[in-house]
PDB file of N, CA and C in Angstrom:
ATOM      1  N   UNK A   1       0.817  -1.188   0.000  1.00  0.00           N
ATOM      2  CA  UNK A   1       0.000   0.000   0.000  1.00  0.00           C
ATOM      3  C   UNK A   1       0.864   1.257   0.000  1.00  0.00           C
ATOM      4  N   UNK A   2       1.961   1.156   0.979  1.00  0.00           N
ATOM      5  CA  UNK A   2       2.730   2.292   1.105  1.00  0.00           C
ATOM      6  C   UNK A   2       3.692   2.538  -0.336  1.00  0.00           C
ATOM      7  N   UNK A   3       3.971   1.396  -1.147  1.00  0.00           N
ATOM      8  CA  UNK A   3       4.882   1.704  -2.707  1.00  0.00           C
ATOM      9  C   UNK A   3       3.977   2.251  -3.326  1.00  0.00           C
ATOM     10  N   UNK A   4       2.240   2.000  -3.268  1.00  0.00           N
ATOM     11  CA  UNK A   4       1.667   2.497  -4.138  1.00  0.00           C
ATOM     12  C   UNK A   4       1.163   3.965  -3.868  1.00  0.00           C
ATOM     13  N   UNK A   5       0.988   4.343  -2.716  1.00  0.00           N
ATOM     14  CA  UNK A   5       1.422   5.712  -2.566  1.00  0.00           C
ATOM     15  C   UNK A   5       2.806   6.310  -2.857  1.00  0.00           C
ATOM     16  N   UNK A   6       4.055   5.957  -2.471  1.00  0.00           N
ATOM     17  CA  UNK A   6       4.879   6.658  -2.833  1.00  0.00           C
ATOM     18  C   UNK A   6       5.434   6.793  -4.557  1.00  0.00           C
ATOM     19  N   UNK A   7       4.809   5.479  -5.215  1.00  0.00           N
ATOM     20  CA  UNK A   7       5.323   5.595  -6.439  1.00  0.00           C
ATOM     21  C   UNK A   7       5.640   7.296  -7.418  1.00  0.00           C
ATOM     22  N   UNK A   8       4.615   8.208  -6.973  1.00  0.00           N
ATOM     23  CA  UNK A   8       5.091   9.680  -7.214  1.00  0.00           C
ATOM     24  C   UNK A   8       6.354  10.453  -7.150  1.00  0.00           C
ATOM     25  N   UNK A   9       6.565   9.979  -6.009  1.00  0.00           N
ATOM     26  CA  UNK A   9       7.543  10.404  -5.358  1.00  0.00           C
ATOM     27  C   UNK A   9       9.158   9.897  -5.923  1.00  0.00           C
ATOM     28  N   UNK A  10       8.982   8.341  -5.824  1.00  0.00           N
ATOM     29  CA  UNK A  10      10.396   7.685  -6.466  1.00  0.00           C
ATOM     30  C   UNK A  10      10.444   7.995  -8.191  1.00  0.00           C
ATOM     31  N   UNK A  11       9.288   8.420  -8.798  1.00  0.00           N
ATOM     32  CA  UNK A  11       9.158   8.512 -10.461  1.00  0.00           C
ATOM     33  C   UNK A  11      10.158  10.006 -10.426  1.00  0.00           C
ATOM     34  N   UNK A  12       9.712  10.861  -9.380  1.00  0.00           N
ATOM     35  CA  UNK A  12      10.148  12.248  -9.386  1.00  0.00           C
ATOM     36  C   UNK A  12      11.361  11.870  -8.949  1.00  0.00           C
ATOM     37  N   UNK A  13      12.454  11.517  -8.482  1.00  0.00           N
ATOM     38  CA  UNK A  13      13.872  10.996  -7.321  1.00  0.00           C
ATOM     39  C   UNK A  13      14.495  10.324  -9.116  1.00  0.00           C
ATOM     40  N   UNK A  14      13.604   9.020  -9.821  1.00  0.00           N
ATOM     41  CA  UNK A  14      14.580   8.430 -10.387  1.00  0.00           C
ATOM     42  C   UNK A  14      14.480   9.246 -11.892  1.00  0.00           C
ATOM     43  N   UNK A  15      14.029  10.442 -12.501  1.00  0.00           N
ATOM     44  CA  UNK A  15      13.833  11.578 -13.415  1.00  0.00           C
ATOM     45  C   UNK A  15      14.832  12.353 -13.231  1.00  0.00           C
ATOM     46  N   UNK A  16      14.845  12.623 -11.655  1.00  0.00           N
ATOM     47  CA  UNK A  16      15.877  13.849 -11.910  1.00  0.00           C
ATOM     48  C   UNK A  16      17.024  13.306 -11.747  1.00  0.00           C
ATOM     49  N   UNK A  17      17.282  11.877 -10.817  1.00  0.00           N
ATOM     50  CA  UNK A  17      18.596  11.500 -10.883  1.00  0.00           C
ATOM     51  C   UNK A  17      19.117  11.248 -12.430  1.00  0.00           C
ATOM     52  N   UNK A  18      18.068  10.746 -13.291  1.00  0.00           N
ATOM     53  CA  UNK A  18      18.330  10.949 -14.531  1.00  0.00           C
ATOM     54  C   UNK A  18      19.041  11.474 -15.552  1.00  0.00           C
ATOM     55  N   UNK A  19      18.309  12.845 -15.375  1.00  0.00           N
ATOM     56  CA  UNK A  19      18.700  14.157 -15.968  1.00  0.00           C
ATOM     57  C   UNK A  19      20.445  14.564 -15.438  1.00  0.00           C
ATOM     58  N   UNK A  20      20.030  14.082 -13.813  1.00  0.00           N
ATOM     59  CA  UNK A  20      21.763  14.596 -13.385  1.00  0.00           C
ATOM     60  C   UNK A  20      22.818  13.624 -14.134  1.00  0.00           C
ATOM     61  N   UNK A  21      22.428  12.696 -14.529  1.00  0.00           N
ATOM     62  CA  UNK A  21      23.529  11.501 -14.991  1.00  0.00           C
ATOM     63  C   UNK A  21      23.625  11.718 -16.694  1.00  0.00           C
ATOM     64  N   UNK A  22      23.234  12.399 -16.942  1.00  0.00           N
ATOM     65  CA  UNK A  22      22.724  13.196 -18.377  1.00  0.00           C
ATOM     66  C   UNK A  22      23.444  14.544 -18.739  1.00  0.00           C
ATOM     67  N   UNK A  23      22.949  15.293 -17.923  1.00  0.00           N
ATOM     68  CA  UNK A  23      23.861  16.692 -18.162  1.00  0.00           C
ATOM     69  C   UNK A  23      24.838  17.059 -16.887  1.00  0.00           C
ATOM     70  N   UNK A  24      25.189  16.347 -15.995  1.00  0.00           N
ATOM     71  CA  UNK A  24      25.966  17.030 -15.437  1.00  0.00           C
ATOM     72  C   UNK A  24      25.864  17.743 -13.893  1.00  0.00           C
ATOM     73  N   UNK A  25      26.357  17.799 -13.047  1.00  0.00           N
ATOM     74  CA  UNK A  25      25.719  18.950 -11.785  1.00  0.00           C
ATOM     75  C   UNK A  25      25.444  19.752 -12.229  1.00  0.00           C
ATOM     76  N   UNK A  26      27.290  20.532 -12.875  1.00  0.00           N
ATOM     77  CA  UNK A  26      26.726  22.282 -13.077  1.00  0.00           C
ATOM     78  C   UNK A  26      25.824  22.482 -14.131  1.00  0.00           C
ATOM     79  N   UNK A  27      25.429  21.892 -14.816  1.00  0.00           N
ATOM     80  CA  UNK A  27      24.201  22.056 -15.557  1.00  0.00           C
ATOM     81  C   UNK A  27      23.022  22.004 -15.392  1.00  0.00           C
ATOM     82  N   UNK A  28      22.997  21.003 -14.481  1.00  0.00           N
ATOM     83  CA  UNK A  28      21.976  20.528 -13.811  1.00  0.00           C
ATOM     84  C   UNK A  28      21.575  21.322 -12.939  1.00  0.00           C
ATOM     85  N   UNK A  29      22.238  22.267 -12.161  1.00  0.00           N
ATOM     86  CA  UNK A  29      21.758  22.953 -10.966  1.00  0.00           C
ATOM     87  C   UNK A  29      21.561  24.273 -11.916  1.00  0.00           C
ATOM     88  N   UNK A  30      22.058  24.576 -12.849  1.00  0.00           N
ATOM     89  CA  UNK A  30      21.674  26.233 -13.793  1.00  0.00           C
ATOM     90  C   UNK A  30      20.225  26.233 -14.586  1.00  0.00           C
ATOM     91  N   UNK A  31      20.217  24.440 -14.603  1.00  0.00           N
ATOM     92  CA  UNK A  31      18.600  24.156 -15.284  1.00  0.00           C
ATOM     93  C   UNK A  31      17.784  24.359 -14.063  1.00  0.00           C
ATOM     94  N   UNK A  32      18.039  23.572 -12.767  1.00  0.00           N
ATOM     95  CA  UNK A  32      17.000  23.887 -11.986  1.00  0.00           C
ATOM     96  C   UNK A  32      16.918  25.324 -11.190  1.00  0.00           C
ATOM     97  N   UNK A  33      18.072  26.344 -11.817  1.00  0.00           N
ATOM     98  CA  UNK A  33      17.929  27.904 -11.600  1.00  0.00           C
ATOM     99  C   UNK A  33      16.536  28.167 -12.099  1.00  0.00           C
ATOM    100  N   UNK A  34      17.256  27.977 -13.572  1.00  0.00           N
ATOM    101  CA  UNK A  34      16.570  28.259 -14.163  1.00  0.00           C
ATOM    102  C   UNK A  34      14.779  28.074 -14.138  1.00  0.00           C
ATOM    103  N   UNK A  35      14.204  26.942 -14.077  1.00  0.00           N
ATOM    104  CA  UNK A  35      13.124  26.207 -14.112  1.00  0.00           C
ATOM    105  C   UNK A  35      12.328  26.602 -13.146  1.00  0.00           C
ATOM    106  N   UNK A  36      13.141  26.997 -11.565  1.00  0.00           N
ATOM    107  CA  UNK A  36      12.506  27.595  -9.794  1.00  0.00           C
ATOM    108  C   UNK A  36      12.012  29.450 -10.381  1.00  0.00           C
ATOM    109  N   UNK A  37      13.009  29.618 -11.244  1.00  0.00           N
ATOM    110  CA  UNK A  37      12.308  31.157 -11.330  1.00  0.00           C
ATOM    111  C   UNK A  37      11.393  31.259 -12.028  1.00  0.00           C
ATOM    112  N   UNK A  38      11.508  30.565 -13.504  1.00  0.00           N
ATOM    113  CA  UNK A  38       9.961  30.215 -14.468  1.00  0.00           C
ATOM    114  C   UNK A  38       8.991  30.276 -13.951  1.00  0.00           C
ATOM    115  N   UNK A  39       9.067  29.427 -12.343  1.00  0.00           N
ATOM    116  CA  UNK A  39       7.841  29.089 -12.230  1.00  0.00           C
ATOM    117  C   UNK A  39       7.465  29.891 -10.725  1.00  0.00           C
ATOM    118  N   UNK A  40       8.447  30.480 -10.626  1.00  0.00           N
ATOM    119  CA  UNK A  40       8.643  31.961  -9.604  1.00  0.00           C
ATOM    120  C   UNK A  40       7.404  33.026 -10.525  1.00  0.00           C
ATOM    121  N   UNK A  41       8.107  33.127 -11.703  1.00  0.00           N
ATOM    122  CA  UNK A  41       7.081  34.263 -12.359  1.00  0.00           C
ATOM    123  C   UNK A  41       6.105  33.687 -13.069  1.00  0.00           C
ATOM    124  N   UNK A  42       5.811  32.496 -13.051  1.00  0.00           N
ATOM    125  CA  UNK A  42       4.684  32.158 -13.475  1.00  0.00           C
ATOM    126  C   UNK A  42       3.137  31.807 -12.237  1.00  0.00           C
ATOM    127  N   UNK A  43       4.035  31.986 -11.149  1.00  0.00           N
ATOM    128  CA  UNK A  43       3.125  32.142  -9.844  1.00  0.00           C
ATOM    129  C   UNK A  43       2.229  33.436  -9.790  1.00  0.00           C
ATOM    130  N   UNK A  44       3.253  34.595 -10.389  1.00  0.00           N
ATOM    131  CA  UNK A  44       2.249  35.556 -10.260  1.00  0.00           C
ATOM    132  C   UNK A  44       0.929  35.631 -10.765  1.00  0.00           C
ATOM    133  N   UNK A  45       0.898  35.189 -11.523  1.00  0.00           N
ATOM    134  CA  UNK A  45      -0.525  35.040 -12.073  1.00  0.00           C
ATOM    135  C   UNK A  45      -1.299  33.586 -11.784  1.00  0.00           C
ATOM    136  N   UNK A  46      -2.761  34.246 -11.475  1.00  0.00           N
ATOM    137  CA  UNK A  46      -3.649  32.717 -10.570  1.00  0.00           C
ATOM    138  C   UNK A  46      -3.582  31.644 -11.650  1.00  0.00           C
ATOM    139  N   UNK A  47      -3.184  32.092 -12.809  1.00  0.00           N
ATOM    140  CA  UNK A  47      -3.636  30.725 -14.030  1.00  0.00           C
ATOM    141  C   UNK A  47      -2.250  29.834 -14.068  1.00  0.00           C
ATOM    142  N   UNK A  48      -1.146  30.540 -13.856  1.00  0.00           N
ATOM    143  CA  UNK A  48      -0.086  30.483 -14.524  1.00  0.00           C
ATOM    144  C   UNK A  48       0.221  29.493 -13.278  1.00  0.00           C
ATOM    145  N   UNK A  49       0.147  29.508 -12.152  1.00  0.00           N
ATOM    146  CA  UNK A  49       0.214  29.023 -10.591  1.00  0.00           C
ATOM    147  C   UNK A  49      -0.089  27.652 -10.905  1.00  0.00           C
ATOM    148  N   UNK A  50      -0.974  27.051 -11.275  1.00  0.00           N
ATOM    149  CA  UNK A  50      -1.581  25.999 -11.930  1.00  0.00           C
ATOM    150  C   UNK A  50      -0.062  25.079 -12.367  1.00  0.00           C
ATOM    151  N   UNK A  51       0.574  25.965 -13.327  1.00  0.00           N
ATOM    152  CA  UNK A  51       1.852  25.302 -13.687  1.00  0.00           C
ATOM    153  C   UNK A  51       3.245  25.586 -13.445  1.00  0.00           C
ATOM    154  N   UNK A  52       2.965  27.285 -12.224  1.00  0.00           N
ATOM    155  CA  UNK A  52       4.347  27.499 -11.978  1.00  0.00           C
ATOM    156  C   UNK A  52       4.863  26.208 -10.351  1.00  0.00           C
ATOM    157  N   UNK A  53       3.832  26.106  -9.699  1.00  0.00           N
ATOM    158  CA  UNK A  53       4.184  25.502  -8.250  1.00  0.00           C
ATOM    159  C   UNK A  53       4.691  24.467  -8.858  1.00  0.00           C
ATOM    160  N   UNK A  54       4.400  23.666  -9.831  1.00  0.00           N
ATOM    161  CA  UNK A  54       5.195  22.095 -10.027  1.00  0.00           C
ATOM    162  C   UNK A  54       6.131  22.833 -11.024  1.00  0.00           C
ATOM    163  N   UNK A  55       6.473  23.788 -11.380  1.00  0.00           N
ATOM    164  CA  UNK A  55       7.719  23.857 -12.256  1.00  0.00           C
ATOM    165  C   UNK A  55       9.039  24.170 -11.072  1.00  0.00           C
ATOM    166  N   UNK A  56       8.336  25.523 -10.529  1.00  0.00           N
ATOM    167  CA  UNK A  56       9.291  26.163  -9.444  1.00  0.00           C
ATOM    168  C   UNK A  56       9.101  24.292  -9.000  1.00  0.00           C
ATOM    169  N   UNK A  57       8.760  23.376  -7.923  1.00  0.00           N
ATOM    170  CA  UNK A  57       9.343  22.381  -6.816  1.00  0.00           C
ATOM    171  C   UNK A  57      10.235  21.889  -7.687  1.00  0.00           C
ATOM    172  N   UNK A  58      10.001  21.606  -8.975  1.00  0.00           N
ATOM    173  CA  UNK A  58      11.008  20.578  -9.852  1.00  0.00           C
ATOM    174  C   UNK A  58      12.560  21.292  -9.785  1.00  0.00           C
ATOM    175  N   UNK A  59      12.409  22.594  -9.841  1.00  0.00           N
ATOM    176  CA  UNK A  59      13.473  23.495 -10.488  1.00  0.00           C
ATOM    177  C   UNK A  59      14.179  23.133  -8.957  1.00  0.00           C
ATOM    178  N   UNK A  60      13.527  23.491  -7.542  1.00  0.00           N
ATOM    179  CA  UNK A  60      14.326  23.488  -6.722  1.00  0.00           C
ATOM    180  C   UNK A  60      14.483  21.819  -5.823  1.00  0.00           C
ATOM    181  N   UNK A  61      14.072  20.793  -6.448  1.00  0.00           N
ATOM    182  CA  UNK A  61      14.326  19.769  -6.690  1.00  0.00           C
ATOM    183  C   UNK A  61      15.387  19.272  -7.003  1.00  0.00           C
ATOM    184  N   UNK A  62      15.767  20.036  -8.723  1.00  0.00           N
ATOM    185  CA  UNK A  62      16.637  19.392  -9.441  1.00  0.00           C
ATOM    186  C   UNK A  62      17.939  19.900  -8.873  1.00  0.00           C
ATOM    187  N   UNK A  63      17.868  21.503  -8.249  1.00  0.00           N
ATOM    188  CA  UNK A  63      19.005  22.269  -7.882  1.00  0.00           C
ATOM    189  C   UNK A  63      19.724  21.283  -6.267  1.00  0.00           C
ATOM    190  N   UNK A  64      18.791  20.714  -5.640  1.00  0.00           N
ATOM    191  CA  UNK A  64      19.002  20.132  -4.132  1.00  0.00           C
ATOM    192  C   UNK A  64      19.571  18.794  -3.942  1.00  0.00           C
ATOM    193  N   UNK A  65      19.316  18.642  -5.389  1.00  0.00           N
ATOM    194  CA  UNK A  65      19.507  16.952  -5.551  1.00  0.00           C
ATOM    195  C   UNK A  65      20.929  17.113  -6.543  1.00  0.00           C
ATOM    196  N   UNK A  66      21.376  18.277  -7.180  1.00  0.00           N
ATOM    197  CA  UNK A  66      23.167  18.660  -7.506  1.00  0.00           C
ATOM    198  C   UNK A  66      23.767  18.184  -6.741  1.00  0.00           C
ATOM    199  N   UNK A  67      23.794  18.747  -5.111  1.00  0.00           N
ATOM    200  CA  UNK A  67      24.322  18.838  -4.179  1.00  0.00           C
ATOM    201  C   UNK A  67      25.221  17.712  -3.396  1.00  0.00           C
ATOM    202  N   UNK A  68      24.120  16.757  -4.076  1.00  0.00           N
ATOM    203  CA  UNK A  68      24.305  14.767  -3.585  1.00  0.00           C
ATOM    204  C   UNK A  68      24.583  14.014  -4.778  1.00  0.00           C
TER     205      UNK A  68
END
């Protein structure tokens, strides 16, 4: 019961470990600069919020998970 709840969670962990094994840390952490502010200014607006909160977590996701 508990894998089938977390399956979200490990899809999101084994994507970005992905991406890091793909491009790199320092790339990897300038994409998830990049991606946390997108969705920084896409918060401002109520529609845009819809798709900035999962862009911004990914962005500061991908930047936290450089680190390790």
């Amino acid at each position: 019961m508990l894998r089938l709840l977390l399956w979200p969670v490990t899809l999101y962990v084994n994507l970005v470990g992905l991406l890091l094994r793909l491009m790199g840390r320092a790339v990897g952490f300038f994409a998830g600069l990049v991606l946390a502010a997108l969705g920084g200014l896409l918060c401002c607006t109520v529609i845009g919020a819809v798709i900035g909160i999962p862009l911004g977590l990914v962005g500061l996701g991908l930047m936290f998970k450089c680190f390790w």
